[in-house]
C-alpha atoms as a PDB file:
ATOM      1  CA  UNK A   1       0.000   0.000   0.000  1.00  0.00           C
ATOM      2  CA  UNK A   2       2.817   2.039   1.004  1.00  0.00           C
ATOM      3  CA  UNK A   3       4.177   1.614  -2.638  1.00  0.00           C
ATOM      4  CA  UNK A   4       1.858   2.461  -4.471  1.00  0.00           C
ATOM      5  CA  UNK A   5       0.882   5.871  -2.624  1.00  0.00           C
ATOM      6  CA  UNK A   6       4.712   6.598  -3.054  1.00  0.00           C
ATOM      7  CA  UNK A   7       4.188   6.148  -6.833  1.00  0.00           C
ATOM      8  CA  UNK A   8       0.858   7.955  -7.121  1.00  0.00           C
ATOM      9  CA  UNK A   9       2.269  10.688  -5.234  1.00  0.00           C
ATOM     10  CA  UNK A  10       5.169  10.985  -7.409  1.00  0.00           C
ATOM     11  CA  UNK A  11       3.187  11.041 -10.489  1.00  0.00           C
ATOM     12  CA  UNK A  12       0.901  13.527  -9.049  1.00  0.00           C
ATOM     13  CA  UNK A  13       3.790  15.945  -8.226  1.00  0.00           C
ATOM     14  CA  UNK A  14       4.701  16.815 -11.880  1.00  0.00           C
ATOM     15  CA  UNK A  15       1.227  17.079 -12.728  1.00  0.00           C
ATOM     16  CA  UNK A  16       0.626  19.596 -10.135  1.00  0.00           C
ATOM     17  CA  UNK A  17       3.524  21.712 -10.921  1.00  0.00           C
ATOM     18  CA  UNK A  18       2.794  21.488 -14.430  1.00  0.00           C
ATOM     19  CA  UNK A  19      -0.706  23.532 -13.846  1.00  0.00           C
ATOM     20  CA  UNK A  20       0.768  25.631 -11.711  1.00  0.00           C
ATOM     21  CA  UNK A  21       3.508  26.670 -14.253  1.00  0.00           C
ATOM     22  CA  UNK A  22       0.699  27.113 -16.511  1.00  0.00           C
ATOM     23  CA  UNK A  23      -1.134  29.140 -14.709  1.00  0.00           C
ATOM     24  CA  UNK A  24       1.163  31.351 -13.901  1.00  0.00           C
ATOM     25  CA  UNK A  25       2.036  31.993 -17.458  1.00  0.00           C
ATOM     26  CA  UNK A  26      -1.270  32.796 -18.387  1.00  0.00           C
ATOM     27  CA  UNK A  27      -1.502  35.237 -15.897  1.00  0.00           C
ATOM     28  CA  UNK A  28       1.852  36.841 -16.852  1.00  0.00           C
ATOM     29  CA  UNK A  29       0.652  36.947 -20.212  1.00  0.00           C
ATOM     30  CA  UNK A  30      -3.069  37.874 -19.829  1.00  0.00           C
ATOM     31  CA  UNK A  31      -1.868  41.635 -19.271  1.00  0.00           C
ATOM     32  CA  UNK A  32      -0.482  41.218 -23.125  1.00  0.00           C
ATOM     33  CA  UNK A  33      -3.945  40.937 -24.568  1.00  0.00           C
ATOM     34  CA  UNK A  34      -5.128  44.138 -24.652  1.00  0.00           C
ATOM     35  CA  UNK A  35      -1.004  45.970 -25.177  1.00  0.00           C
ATOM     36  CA  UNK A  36      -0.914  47.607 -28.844  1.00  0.00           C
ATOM     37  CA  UNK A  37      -1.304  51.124 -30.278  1.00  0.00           C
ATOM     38  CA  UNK A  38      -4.356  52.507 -30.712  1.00  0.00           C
ATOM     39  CA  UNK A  39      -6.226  55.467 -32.697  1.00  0.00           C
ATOM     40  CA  UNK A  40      -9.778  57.368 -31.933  1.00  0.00           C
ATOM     41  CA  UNK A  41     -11.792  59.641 -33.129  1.00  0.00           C
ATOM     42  CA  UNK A  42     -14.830  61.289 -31.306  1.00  0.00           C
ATOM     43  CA  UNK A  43     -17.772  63.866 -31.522  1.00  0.00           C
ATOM     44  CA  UNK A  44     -16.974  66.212 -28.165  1.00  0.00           C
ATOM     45  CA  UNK A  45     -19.319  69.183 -26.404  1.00  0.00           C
ATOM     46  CA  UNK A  46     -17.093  71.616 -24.883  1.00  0.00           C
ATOM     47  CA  UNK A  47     -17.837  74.285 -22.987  1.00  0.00           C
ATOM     48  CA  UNK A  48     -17.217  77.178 -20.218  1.00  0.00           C
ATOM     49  CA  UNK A  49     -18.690  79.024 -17.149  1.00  0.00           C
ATOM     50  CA  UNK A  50     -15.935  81.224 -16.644  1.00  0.00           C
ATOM     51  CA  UNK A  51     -15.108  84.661 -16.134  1.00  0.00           C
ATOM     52  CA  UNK A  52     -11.834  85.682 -17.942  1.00  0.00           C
ATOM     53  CA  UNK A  53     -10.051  89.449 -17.867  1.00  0.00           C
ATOM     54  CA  UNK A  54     -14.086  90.667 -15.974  1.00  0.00           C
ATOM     55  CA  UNK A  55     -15.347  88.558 -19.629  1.00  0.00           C
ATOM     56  CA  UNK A  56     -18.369  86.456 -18.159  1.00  0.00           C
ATOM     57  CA  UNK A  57     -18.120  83.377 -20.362  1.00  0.00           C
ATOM     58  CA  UNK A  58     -21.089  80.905 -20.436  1.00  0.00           C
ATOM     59  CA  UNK A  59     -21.055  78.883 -23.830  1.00  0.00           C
ATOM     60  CA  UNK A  60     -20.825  75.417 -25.190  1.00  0.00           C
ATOM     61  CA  UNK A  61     -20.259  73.907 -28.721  1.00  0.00           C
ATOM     62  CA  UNK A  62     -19.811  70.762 -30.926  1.00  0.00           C
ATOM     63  CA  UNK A  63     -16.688  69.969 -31.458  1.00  0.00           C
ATOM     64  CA  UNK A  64     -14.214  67.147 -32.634  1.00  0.00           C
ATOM     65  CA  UNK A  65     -10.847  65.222 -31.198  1.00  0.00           C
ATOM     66  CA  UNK A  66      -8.447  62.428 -31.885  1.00  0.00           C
ATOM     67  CA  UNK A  67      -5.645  60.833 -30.458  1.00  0.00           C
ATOM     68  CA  UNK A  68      -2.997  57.895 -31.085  1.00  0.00           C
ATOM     69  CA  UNK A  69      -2.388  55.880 -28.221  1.00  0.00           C
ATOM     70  CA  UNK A  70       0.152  52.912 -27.378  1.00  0.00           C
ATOM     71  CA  UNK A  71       0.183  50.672 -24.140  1.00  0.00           C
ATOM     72  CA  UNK A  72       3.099  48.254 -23.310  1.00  0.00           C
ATOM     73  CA  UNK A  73       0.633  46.053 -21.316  1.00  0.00           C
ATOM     74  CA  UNK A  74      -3.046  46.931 -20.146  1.00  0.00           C
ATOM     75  CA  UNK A  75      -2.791  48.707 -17.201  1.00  0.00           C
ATOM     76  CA  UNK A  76      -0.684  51.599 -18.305  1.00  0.00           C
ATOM     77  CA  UNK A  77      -0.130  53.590 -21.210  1.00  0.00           C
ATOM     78  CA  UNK A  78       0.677  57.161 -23.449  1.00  0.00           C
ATOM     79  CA  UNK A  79      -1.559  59.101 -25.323  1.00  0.00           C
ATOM     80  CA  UNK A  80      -0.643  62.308 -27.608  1.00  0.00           C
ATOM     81  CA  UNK A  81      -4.182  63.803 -29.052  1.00  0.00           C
ATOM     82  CA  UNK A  82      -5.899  66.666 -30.107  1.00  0.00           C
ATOM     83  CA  UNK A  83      -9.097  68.536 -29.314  1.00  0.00           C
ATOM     84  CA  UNK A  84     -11.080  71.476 -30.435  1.00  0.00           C
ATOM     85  CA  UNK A  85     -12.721  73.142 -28.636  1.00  0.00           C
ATOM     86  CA  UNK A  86     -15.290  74.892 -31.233  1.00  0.00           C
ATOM     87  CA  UNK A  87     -16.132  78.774 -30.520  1.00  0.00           C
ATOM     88  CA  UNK A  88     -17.077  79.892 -27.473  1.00  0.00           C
ATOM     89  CA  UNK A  89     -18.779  83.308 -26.631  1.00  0.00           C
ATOM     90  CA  UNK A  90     -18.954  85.974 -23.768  1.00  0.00           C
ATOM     91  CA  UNK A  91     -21.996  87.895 -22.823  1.00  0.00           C
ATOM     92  CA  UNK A  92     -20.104  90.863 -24.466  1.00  0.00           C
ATOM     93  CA  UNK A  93     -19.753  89.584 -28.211  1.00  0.00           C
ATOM     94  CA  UNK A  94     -15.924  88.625 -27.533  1.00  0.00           C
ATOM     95  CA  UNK A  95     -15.753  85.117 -28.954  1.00  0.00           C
ATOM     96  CA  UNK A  96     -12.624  82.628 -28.490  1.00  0.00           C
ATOM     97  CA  UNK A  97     -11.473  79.631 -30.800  1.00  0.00           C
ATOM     98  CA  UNK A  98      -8.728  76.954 -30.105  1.00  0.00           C
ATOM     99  CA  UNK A  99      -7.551  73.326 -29.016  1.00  0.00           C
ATOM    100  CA  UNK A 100      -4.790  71.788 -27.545  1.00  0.00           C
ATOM    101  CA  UNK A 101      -2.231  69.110 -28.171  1.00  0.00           C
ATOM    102  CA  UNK A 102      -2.258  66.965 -25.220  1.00  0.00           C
ATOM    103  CA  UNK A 103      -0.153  64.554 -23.664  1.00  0.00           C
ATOM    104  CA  UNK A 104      -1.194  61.526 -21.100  1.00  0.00           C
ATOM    105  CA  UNK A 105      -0.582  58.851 -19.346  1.00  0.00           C
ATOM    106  CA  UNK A 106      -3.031  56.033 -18.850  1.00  0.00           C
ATOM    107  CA  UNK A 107      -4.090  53.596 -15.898  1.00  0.00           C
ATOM    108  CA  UNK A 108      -6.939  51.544 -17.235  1.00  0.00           C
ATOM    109  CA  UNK A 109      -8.590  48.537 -16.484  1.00  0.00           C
ATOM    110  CA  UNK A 110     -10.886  45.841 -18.053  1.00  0.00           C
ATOM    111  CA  UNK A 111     -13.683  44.329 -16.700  1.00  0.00           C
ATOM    112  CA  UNK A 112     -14.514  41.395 -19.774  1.00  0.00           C
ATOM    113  CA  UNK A 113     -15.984  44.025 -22.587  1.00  0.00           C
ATOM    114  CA  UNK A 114     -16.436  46.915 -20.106  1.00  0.00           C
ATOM    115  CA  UNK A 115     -12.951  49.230 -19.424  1.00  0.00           C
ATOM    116  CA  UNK A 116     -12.059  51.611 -17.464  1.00  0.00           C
ATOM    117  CA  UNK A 117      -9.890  54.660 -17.821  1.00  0.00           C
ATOM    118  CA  UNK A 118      -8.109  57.896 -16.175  1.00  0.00           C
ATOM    119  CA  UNK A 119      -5.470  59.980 -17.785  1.00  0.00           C
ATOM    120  CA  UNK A 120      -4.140  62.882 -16.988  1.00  0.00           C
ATOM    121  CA  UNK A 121      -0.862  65.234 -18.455  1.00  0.00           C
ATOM    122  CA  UNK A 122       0.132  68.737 -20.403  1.00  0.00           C
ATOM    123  CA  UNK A 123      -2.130  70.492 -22.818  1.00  0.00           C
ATOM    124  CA  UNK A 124      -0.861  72.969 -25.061  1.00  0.00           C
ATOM    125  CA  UNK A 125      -3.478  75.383 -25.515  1.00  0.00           C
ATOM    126  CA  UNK A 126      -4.207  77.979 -28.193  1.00  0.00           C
ATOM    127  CA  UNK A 127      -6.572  80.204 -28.511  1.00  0.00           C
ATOM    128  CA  UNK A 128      -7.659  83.053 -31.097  1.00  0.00           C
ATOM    129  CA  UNK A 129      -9.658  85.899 -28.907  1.00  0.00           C
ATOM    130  CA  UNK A 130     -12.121  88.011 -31.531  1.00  0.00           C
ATOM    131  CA  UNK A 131     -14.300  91.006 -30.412  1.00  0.00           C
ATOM    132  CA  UNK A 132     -15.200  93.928 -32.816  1.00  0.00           C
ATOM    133  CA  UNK A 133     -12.677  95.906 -31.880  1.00  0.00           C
ATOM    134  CA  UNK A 134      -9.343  93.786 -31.499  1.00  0.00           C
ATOM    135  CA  UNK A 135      -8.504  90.576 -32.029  1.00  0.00           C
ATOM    136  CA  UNK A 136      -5.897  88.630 -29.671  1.00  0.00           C
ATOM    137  CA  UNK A 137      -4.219  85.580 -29.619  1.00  0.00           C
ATOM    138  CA  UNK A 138      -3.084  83.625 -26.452  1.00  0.00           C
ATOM    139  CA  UNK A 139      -1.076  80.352 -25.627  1.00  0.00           C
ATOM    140  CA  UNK A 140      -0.831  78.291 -22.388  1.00  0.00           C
ATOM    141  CA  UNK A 141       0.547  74.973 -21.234  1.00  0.00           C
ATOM    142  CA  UNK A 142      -1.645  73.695 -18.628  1.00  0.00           C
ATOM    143  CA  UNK A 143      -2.560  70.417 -16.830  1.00  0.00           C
ATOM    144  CA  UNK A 144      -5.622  68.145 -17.958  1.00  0.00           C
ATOM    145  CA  UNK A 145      -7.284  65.131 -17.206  1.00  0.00           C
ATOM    146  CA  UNK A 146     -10.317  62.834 -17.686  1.00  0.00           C
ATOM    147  CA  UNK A 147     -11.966  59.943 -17.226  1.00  0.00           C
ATOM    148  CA  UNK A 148     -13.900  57.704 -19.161  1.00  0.00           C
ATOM    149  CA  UNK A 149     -14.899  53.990 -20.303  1.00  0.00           C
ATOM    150  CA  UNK A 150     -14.827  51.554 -23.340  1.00  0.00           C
ATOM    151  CA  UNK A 151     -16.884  48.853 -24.856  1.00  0.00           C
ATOM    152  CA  UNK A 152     -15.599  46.264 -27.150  1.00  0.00           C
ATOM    153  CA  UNK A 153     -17.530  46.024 -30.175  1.00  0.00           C
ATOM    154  CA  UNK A 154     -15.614  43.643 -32.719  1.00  0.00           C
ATOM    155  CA  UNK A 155     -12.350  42.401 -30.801  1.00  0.00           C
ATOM    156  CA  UNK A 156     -10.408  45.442 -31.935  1.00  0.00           C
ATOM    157  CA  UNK A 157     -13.034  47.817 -32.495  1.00  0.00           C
ATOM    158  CA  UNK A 158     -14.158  49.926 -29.167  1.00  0.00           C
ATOM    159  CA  UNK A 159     -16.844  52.579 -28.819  1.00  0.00           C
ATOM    160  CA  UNK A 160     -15.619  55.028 -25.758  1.00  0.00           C
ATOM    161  CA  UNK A 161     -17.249  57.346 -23.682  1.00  0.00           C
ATOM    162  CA  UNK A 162     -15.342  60.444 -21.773  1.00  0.00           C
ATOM    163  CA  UNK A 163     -14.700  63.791 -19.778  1.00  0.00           C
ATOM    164  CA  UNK A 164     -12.113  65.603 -19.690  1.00  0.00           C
ATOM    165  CA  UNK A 165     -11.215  69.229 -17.552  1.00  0.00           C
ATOM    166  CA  UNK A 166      -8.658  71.624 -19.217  1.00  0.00           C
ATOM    167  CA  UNK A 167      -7.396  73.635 -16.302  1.00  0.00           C
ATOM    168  CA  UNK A 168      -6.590  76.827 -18.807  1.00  0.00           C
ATOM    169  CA  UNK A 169      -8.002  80.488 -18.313  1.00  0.00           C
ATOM    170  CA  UNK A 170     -11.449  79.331 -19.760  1.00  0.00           C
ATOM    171  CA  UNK A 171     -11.524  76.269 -17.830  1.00  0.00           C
ATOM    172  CA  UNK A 172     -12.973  74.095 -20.884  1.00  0.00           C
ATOM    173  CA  UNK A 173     -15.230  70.610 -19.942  1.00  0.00           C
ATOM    174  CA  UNK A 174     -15.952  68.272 -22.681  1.00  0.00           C
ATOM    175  CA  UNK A 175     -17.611  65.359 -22.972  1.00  0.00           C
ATOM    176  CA  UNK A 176     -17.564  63.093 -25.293  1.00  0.00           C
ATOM    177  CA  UNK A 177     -17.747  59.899 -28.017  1.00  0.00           C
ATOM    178  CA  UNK A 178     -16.600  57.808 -30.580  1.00  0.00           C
ATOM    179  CA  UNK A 179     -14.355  54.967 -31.817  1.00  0.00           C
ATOM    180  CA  UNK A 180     -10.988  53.482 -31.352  1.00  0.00           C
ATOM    181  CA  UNK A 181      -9.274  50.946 -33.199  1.00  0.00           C
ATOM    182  CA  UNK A 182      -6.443  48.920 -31.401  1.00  0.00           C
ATOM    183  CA  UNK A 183      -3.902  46.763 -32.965  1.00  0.00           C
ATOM    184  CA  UNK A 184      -3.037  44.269 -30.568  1.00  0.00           C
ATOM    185  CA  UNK A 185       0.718  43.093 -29.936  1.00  0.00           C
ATOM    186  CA  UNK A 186       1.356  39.825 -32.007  1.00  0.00           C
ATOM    187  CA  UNK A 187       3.521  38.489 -30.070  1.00  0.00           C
ATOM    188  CA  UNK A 188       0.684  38.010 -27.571  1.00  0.00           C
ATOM    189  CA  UNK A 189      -1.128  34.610 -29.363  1.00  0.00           C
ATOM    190  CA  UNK A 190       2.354  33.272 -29.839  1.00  0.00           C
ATOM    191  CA  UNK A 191       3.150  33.407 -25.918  1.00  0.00           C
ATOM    192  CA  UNK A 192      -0.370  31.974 -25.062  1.00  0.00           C
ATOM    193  CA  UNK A 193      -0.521  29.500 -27.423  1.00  0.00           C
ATOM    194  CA  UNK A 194       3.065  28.025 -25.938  1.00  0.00           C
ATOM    195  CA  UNK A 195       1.863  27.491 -22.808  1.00  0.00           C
ATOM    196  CA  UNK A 196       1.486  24.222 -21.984  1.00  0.00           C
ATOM    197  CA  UNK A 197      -1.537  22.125 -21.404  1.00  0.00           C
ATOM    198  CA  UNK A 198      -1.920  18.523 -19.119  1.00  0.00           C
END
C-alpha cells in the first residue's frame, strides 16, 4: 500500500507543478492581450462658465478630437491627441477659438468588454480671442485630465465614452464619443498558445 501511494504521489507531483507553471504563465501573459497602439476619433461638447479678464463666459459647442495611443501592457499607457474646442462666446460679443495638443498617461482597467480609464498630463493650448474691436491671440501649457470607459464592439473595435477638464483660463469641460481601433501586440497569441496544457 505504502508503494503504491509513493508512486501515485510521485506522479501527481509533476502534474501539479505542471498547472501551476501554466497558470502562472497565463496570468503573466493575460496583461499582453489588450497591449498595442491605438487610434480614436470622437464627436466632443465643450464648454465654459468662466469669467476671464471681468469677460463672463457661459457657452458650449460641438466639437471634434483624436488621439494615437500605445500601451506596453493593459494597465498603463501614453496618449498624444488633439481637441477642439469649437467657438465659445462671452456675454459681451468677444468670442474665443482653439484646441490643444495633449499629452497623457493612462491607468486603465478591463472588466470582460467593459474598461475603465483615467489619464491625466500637459495640454498645449491655443486660442484666437475676436471682439469687434481687437482681435488677440493667447497660448498656455496647462494640466488636464479625464476619465472615461470603453466597450468592445468587434475584438479590436471599441466605442468610448469620456470627460475631460482643461485647467486653462477658460476652464474648458468636454464630454464626449466615438471609436478606437487597437492593434493588438502579435507576439501576444504566440506566448499563449506556448503554454502548456496537461
Amino acid at each position: 500500500t505504502t508503494e503504491i501511494y509513493t508512486l501515485s504521489l510521485h506522479d501527481a507531483l509533476p502534474i501539479c507543478l505542471t498547472k501551476v507553471l501554466a497558470g502562472a504563465a497565463i496570468l503573466s501573459v493575460a496583461p499582453l492581450a489588450n497591449a498595442g497602439f491605438y487610434v480614436g476619433a470622437g464627436i466632443y461638447n465643450s464648454g465654459t462658465d468662466e469669467k476671464i479678464d471681468n469677460v463672463e463666459f457661459d457657452d458650449d459647442d460641438t466639437s471634434g478630437g483624436l488621439f494615437l495611443g500605445w500601451r506596453p501592457i493593459e494597465l498603463v499607457g501614453a496618449e498624444v491627441g488633439y481637441y477642439d474646442f469649437g467657438e465659445l462666446e462671452a456675454d459681451n460679443g468677444t468670442k474665443i477659438e482653439g484646441g490643444a495638443v495633449t499629452f497623457a498617461g493612462l491607468l486603465s482597467f478591463e472588466l470582460g468588454p467593459v474598461g475603465l480609464y483615467g489619464k491625466g498630463g500637459v495640454a498645449n493650448t491655443d486660442f484666437d480671442v475676436k471682439h469687434p474691436s481687437f482681435k488677440d491671440d493667447e497660448s498656455s501649457t496647462d494640466a488636464f485630465g479625464g476619465v472615461g470607459a470603453t466597450i468592445d464592439l468587434m475584438d479590436k473595435l471599441y466605442v468610448y465614452g469620456e470627460f475631460m477638464h482643461f485647467d486653462n483660463d477658460a476652464g474648458i469641460d468636454m464630454f464626449g464619443a466615438g471609436l478606437r481601433f487597437q492593434r493588438s501586440e502579435e507576439h501576444t497569441s504566440e506566448l499563449q498558445s506556448q503554454v502548456p496544457s496537461r
